[in-house]
Protein backbone atom coordinates (compact mmCIF):
# COMPACT_ATOMS: atom_id res chain seq x y z
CA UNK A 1 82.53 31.99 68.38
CA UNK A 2 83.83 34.29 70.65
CA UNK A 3 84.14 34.31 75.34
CA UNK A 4 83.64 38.05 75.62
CA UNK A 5 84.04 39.51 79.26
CA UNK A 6 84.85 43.33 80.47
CA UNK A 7 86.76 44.69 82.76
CA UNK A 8 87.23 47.97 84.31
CA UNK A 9 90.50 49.94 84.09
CA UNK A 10 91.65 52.20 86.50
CA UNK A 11 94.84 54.47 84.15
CA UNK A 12 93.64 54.01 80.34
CA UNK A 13 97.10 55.62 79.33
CA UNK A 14 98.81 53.27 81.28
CA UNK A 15 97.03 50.32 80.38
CA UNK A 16 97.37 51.07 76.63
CA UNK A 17 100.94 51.29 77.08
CA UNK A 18 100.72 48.04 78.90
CA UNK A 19 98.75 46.34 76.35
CA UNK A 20 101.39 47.64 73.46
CA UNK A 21 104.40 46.21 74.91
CA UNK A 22 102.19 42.57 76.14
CA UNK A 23 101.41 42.27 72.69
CA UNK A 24 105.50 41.78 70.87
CA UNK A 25 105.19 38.13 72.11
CA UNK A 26 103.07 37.21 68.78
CA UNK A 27 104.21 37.72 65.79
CA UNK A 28 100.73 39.35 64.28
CA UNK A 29 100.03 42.78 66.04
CA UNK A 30 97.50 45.47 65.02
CA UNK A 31 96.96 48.24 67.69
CA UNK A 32 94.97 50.96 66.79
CA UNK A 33 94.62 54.17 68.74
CA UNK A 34 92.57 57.32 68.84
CA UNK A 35 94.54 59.58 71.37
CA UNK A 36 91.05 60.51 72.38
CA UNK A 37 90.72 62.99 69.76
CA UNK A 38 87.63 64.16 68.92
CA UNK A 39 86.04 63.63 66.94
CA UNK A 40 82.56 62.69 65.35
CA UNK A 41 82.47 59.16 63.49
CA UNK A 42 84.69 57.53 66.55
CA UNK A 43 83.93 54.39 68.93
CA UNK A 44 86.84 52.70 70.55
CA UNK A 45 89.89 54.42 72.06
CA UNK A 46 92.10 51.45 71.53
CA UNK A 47 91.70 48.30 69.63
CA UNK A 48 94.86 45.19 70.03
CA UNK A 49 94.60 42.59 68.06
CA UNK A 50 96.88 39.77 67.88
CA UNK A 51 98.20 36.73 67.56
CA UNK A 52 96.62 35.05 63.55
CA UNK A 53 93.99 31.88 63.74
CA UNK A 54 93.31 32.17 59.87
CA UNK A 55 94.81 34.55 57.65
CA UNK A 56 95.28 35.91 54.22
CA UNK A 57 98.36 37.21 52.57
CA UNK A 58 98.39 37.47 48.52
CA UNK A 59 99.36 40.13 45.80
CA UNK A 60 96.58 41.91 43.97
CA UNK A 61 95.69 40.02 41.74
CA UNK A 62 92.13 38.57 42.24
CA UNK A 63 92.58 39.87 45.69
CA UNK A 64 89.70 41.69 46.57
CA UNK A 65 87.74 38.29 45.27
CA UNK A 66 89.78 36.46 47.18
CA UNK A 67 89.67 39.02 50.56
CA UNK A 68 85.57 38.73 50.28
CA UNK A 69 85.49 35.15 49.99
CA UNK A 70 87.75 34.75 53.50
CA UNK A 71 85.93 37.46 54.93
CA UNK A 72 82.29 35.96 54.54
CA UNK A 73 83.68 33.00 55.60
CA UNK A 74 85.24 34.18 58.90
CA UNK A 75 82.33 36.25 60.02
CA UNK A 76 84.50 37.68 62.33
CA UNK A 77 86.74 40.32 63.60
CA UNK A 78 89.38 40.59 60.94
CA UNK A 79 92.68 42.91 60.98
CA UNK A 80 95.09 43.93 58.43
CA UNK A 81 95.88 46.28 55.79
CA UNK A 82 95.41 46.85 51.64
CA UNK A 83 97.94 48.15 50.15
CA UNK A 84 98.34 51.15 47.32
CA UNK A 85 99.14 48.42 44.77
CA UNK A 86 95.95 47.17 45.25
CA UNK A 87 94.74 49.70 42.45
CA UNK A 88 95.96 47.27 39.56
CA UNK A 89 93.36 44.53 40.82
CA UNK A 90 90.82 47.44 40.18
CA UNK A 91 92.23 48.66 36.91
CA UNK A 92 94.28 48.15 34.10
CA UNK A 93 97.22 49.50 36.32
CA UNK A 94 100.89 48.05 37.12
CA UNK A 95 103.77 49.02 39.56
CA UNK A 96 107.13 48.83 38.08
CA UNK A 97 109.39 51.15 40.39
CA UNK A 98 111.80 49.92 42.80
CA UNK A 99 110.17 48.52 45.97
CA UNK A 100 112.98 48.54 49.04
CA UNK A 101 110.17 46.98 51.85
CA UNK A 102 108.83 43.56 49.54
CA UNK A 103 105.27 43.87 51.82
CA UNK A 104 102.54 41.61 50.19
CA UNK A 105 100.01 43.64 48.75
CA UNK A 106 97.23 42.52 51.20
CA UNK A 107 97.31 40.58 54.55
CA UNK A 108 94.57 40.25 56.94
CA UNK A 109 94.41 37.74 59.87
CA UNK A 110 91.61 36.47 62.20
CA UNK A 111 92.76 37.46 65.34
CA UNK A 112 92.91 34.84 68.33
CA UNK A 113 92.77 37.59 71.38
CA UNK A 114 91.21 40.94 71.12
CA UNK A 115 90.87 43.90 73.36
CA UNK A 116 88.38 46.82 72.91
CA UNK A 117 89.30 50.05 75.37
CA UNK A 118 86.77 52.72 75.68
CA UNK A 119 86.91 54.89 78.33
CA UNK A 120 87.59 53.11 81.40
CA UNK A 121 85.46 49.46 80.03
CA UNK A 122 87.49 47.60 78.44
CA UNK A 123 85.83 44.38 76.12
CA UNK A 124 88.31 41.51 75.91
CA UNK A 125 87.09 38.49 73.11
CA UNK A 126 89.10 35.45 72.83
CA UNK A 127 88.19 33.15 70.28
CA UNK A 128 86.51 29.74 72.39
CA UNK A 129 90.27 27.70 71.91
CA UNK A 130 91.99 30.11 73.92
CA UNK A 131 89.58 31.72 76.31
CA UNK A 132 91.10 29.85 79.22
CA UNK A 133 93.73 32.23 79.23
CA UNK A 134 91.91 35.01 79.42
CA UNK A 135 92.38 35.94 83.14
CA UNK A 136 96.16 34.72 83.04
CA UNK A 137 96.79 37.07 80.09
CA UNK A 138 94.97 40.26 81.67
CA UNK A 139 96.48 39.86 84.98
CA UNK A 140 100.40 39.60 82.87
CA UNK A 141 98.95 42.99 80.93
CA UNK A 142 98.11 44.51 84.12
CA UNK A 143 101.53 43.69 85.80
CA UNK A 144 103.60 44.23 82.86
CA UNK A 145 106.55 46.10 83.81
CA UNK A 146 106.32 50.10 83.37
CA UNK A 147 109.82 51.19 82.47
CA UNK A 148 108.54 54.89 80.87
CA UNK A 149 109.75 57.98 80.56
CA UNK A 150 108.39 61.34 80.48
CA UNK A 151 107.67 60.37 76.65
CA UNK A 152 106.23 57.52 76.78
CA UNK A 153 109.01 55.71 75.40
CA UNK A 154 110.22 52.55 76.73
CA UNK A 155 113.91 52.59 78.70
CA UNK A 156 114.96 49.61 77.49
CA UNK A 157 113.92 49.79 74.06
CA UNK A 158 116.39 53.58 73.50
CA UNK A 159 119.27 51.82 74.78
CA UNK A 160 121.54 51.28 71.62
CA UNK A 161 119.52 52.67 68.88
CA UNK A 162 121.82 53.60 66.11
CA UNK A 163 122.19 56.70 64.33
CA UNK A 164 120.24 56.55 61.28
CA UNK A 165 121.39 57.73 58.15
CA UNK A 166 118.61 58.58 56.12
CA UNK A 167 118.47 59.51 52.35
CA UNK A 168 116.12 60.74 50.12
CA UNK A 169 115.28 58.74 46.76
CA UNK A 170 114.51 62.18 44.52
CA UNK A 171 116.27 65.46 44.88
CA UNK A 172 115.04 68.96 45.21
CA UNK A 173 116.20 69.60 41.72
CA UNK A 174 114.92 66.03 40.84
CA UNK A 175 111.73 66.84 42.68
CA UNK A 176 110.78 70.44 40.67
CA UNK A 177 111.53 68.99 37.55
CA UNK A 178 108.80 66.38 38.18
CA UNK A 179 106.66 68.55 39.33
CA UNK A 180 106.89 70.66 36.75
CA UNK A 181 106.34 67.91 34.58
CA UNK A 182 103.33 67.00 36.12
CA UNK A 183 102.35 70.42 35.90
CA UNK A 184 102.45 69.85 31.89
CA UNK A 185 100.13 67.27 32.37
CA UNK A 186 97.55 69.56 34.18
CA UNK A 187 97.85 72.28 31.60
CA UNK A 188 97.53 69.78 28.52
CA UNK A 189 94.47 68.94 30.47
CA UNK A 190 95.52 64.96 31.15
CA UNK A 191 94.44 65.97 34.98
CA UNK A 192 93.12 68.32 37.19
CA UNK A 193 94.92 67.25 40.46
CA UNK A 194 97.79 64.11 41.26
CA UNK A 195 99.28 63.57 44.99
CA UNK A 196 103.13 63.00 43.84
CA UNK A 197 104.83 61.64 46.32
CA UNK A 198 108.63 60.81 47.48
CA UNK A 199 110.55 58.45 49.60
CA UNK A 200 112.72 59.24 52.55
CA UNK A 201 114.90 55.79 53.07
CA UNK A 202 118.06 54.05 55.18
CA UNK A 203 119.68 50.88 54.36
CA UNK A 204 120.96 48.62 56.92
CA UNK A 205 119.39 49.45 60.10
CA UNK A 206 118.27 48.08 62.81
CA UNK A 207 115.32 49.91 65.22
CA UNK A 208 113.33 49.06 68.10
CA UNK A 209 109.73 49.03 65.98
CA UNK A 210 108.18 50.03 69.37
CA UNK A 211 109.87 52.52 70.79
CA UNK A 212 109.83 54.19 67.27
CA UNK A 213 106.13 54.11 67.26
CA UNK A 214 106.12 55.37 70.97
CA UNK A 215 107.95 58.50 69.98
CA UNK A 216 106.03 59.12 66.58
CA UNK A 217 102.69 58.96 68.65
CA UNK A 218 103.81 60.87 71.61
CA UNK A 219 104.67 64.39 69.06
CA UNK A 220 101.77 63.77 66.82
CA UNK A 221 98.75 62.07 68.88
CA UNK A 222 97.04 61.31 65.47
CA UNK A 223 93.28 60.52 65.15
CA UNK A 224 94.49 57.00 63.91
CA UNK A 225 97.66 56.39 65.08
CA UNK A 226 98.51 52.38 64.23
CA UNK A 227 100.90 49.67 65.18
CA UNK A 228 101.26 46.92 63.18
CA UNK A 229 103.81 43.66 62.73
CA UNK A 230 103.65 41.05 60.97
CA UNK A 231 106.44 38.81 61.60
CA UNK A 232 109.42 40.74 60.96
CA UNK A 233 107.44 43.07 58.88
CA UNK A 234 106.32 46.77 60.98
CA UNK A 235 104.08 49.79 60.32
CA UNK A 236 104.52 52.79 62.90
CA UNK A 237 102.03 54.94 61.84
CA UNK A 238 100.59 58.40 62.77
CA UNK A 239 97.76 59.42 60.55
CA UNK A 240 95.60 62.13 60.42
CA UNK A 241 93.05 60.74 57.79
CA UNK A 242 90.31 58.08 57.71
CA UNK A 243 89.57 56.39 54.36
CA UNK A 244 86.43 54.63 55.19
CA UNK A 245 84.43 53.71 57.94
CA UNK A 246 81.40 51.75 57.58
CA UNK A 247 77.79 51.72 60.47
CA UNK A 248 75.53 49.90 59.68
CA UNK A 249 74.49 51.21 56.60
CA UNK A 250 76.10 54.48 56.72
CA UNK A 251 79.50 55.15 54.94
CA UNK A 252 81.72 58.01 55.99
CA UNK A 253 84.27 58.86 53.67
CA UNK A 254 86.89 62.29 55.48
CA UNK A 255 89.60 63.13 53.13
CA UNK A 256 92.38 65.25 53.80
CA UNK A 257 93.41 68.19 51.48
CA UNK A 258 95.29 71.46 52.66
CA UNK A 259 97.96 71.84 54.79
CA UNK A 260 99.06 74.51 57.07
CA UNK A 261 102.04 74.98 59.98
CA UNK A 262 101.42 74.79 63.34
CA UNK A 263 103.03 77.88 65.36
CA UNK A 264 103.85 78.16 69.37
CA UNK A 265 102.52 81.72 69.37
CA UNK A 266 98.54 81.77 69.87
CA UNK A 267 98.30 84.43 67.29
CA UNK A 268 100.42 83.20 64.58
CA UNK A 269 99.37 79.42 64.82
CA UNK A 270 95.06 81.07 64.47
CA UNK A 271 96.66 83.41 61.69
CA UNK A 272 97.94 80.03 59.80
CA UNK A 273 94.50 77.94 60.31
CA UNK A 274 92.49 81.15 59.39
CA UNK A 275 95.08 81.40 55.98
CA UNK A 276 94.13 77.92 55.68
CA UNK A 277 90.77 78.19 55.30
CA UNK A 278 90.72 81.03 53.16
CA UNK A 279 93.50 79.74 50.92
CA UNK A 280 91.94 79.22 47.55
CA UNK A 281 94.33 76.55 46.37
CA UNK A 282 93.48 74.46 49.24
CA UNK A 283 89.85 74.56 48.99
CA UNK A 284 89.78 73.62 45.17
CA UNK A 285 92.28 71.19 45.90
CA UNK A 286 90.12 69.66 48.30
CA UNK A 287 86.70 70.68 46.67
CA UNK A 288 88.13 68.30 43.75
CA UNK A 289 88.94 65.25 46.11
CA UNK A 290 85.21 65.48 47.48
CA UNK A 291 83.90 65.50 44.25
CA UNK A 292 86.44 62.27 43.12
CA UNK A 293 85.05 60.67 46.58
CA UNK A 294 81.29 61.24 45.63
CA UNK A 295 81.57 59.68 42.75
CA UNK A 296 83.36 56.83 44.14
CA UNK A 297 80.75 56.22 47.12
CA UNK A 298 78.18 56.54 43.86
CA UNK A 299 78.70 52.91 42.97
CA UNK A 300 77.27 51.20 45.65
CA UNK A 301 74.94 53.97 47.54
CA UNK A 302 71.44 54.17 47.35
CA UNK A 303 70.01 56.55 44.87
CA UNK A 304 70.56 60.06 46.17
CA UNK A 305 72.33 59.30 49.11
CA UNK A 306 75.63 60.69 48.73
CA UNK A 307 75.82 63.93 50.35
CA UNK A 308 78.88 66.17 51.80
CA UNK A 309 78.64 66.54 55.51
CA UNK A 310 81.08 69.41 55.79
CA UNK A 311 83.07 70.73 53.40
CA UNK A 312 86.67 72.17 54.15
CA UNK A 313 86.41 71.51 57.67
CA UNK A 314 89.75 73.01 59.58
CA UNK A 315 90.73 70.31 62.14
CA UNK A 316 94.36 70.91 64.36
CA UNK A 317 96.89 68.11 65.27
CA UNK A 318 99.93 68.29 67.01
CA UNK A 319 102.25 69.29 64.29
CA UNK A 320 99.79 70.43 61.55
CA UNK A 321 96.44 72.35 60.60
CA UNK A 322 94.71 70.17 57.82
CA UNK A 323 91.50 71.12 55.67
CA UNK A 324 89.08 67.94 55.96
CA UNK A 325 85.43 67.36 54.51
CA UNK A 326 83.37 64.03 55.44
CA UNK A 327 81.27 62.53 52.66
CA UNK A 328 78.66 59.94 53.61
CA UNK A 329 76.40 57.89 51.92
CA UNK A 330 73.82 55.14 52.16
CA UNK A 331 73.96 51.30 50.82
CA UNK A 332 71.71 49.02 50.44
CA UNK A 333 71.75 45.77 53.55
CA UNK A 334 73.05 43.16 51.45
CA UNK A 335 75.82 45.51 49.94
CA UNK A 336 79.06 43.39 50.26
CA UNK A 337 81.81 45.79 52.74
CA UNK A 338 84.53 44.05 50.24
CA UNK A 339 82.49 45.83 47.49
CA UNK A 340 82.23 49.08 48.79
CA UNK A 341 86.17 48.95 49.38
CA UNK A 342 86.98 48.08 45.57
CA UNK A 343 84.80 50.54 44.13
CA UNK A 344 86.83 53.65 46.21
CA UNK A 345 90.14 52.54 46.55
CA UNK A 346 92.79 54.21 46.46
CA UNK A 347 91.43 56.88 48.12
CA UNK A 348 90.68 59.88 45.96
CA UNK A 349 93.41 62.30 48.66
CA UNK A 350 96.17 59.75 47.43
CA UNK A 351 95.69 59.72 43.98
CA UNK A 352 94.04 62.73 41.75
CA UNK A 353 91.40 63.77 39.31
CA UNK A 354 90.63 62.26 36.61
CA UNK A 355 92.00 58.94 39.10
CA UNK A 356 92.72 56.42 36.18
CA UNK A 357 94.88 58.99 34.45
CA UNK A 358 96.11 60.10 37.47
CA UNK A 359 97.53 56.92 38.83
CA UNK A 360 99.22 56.43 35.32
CA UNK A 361 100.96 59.78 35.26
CA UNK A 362 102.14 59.21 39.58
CA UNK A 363 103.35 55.65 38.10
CA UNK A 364 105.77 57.65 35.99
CA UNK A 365 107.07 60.25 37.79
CA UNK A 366 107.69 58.53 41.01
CA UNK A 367 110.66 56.22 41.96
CA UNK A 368 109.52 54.04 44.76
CA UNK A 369 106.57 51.18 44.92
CA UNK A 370 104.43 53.18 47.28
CA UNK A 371 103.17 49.47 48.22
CA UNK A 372 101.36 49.89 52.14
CA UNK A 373 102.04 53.90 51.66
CA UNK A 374 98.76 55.77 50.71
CA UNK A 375 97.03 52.46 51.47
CA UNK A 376 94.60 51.44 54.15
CA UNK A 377 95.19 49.72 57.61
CA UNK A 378 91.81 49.23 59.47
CA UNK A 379 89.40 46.09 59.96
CA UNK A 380 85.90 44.51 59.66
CA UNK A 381 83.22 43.44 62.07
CA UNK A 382 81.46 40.75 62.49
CA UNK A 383 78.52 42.69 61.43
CA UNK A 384 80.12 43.96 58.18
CA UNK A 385 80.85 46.99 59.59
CA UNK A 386 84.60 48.35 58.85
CA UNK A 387 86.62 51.54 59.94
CA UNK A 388 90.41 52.26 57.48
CA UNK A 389 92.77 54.71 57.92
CA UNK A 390 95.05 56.39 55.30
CA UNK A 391 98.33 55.30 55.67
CA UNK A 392 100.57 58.55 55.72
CA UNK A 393 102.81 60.33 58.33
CA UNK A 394 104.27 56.62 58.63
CA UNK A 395 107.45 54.66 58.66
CA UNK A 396 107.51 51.22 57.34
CA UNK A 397 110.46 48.87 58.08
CA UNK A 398 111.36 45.05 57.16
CA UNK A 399 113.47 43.97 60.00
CA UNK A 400 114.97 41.06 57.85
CA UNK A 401 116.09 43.30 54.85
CA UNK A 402 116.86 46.00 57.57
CA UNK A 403 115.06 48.57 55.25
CA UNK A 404 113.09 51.53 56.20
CA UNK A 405 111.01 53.45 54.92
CA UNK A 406 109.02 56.84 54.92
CA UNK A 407 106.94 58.90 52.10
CA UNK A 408 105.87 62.43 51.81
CA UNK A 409 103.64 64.22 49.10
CA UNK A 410 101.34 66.85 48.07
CA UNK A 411 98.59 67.38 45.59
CA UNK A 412 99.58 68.96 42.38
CA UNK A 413 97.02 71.53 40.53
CA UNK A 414 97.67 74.08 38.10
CA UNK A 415 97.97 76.59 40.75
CA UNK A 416 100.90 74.46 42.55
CA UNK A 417 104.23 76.25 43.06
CA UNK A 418 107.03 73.51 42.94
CA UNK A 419 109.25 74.89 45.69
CA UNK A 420 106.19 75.44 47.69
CA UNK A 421 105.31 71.81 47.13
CA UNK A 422 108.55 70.82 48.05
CA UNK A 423 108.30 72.56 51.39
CA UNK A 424 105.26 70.98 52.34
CA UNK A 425 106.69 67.10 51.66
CA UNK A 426 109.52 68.49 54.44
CA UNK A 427 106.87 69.89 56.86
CA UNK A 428 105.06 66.57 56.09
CA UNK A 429 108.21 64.65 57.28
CA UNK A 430 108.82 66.55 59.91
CA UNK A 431 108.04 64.16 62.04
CA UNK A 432 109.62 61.23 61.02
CA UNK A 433 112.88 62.97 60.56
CA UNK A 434 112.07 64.05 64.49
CA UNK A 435 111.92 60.24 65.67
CA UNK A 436 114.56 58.41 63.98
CA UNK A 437 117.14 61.55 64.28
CA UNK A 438 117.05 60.91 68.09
C-alpha cells in the first residue's frame, strides 16, 4: 500500500530539473518525460521513480513467465525496461554478436518513492515504510541547488568531461555491402521489409550520465525522452516512438516509419514534411509496419477490434519530421498486460516483415547485441495499465566497463537505395554525435 499526497508546483521546468538531479542518490532511477508535446494518448508530464523495494533482473529465458508472475504479485507501480533480446524467449531466436554494454535482458523494480507531475499537481506515493519522509524529501527537491545554464545542463556536471573518441562498428563500404545483401533477401522474397541497424561506440570513457541526458533532451525534446540507472548501468534516451500503451482496455500501438530533415528556412523545412508525406517509399514502408502491428495486437484483441487510427500521420520534432500511424485495439478484462507484451514484441518498426524471418536475417548481418536498443523502457500500473517507449535516438553506457554505446538504422525494402540508407543512420545520429562531441 501506498501514502499518496499532492502538491502544487509553482516552475514545472524547474522542478523537473530538480527532481532529476534529487534522484542520483539511489542507485535505481527511471524518469520519464514528455516535454509537453502533444500529443493524443498522453497523461503525465513527468514520472521519477526510484530507489528498488522488490525487483527483477534475469535473461530471457522464461522471462516473460517469470516478469508476469512478479508483476501480479506486486500489484503495483513497477519500472524498468525489456530488452531486444527478449525476442528469443518468444521464438526460436538467439543473439550471438558481440555485446560491449553486458545489460540483463530484463530488469524491473518496485519503486519505493514515486512522483507523478502534471501540469502544475504533482502526485507523490511512497510506499507505507518510507512515507515518513515524504515532506523531508520534497522540501530537499524543492531546495536542491539550481546550478543551470542556458541549456539546461548542470555546471558542475561539464566540468572535466573528456573528449570522446567515438567509432563506428561497420563501415560505409561495410554498411552497403550489407545492405545490399539484405536487399537479396527482399528480392528472393525471404522479406518484404528489415530495420538493419549499426553501432556507434567508445571504449574507455568516463561521462557524467546526467548531464549527457540534459543535453540530448534539451536539442531533441522527444515525446518520451527517459532517464534510467541502474547501479552503474545508464540509459539517456530521446525517443520519438511509443511501443505500447495500455487504458483500461484500450491498446494503442504508434509506430514510426519515414524519415525526413528538419530545415531552419520555413519553406524548405514544409517542402521536406510535404516530400515526406508524399514519398511512396515511406508510406509502404510504414503501410507494412501497420499491417505487422495489426496482426500482432490480433492475438489478444477482441474479435474485430483492431483498427488503424491514422495512417501515415506527419508529426515534427526538434531535429526530424517522422511518418507515424496509431493502431488500437480492444482486449478482453482479464487479458494478462504481460500477455499482450509477448505477443507484439519486438515491435514490428524494429524488426521487419515477415518478423520471424526478419529477425533471423538482422541476426546475420549485424555486428553488435542490440540488447536494450530497439527495446522497450516504460512501466505498469497498479491497474494493469502500461505505457513503453521504443528505445532509439539513445546512448547506453556501463560506467564499470566504461563502454558506451549508440545505434542507428533504417528499414530496408526493395525500393531502398544503400547510400540513401546510409545517410539516414547519420541524420539519425545526429544527435548523439551533437552531445558527446561537446
Amino acid at each position: 500500500m501506498r501514502t499518496i499526497c499532492t502538491k502544487n508546483i509553482e516552475n514545472a521546468e524547474r522542478f523537473k530539473q530538480q527532481l532529476l538531479l534529487w534522484s542520483q542518490q539511489y542507485n535505481e532511477v527511471v524518469f520519464l518525460d514528455s516535454n509537453r508535446y502533444q500529443q493524443r494518448y498522453s497523461h503525465y508530464d513527468a514520472v521519477l521513480a526510484v530507489e528498488a523495494f522488490t525487483s527483477i533482473k534475469t535473461d530471457y529465458y522464461n522471462a516473460f513467465d517469470d516478469l508476469k508472475q512478479y508483476q501480479q504479485q506486486t500489484k503495483d507501480w513497477l519500472f524498468g525496461y525489456l530488452s531486444y533480446d527478449m525476442k528469443n524467449a518468444v521464438e526460436d531466436l538467439h543473439s550471438e554478436n558481440f555485446d560491449g554494454l553486458a545489460f540483463p535482458d530484463l530488469f524491473f523494480f518496485q519503486p519505493k518513492k514515486l512522483f507523478l507531475l502534471k501540469g502544475t499537481h504533482l502526485e507523490i506515493q511512497y510506499l507505507r515504510l518510507c512515507d515518513d519522509e515524504i515532506e523531508a524529501d520534497f522540501t530537499s527537491i524543492t531546495n536542491y541547488p539550481q546550478r543551470i545554464t542556458n541549456n539546461n545542463v548542470t555546471l558542475s556536471a561539464v566540468e572535466g568531461q573528456q573528449q570522446l573518441k567515438i567509432a563506428q562498428r561497420i563501415s560505409k563500404e561495410n554498411y552497403i555491402a550489407k545492405v545490399t545483401e539484405m536487399l537479396s533477401h527482399i528480392h528472393r522474397g525471404d522479406i518484404y521489409e528489415a530495420n538493419f541497424c549499426m553501432e556507434f561506440y567508445a571504449e574507455n570513457v568516463r561521462i557524467e550520465p546526467v548531464a549527457i541526458y540534459q543535453k540530448l533532451n534539451a536539442i531533441s525534446r522527444p515525446p518520451f525522452a527517459t532517464y534510467f540507472k541502474n547501479n552503474q548501468q545508464y540509459l539517456l534516451g530521446a525517443s520519438p516512438e511509443r511501443y505500447l500503451r495500455k487504458e483500461g482496455c484500450k491498446v494503442i500501438s504508434q509506430p514510426i516509419k519515414g524519415t525526413a530533415k528538419r530545415y531552419s528556412d520555413a519553406a524548405s523545412d514544409e517542402k521536406s514534411k510535404t516530400d515526406l508525406a508524399q514519398n511512396p517509399k515511406e508510406r509502404s514502408e510504414n503501410v507494412m509496419i501497420v499491417d505487422l502491428v495489426r496482426n500482432d495486437l490480433s492475438h489478444t484483441a477482441t474479435k474485430g477490434s483492431v483498427v488503424v487510427e491514422e495512417l501515415c500521420g506527419i508529426y515534427s520534432f526538434e531535429q526530424v519530421h517522422q511518418m507515424i500511424s496509431t493502431v488500437v485495439s480492444t482486449v478482453a478484462e482479464s487479458t494478462s498486460p504481460i500477455d499482450i507484451l509477448k505477443t507484439t514484441f519486438p515491435m514490428g518498426s524494429m524488426t521487419g516483415a515477415p518478423k520471424i524471418s526478419a529477425m533471423k536475417i538482422i541476426e546475420d548481418l549485424e555486428e553488435t547485441k542490440r540488447g536494450l536498443y530497439s527495446g522497450a523502457v516504460g512501466y505498469f500500473t497498479p491497474e494493469n495499465d502500461f505505457d513503453f517507449n521504443v528505445v532509439i535516438r539513445s546512448i547506453l553506457y556501463n560506467a564499470q566497463k566504461e563502454y558506451l554505446s549508440f545505434s542507428v538504422g533504417s528499414a530496408i525494402t526493395s525500393q531502398a537505395i544503400p547510400e540513401q540508407e546510409y545517410g539516414e543512420c547519420l541524420l539519425k545520429a545526429k544527435a548523439m554525435f551533437e552531445v558527446l562531441s561537446k
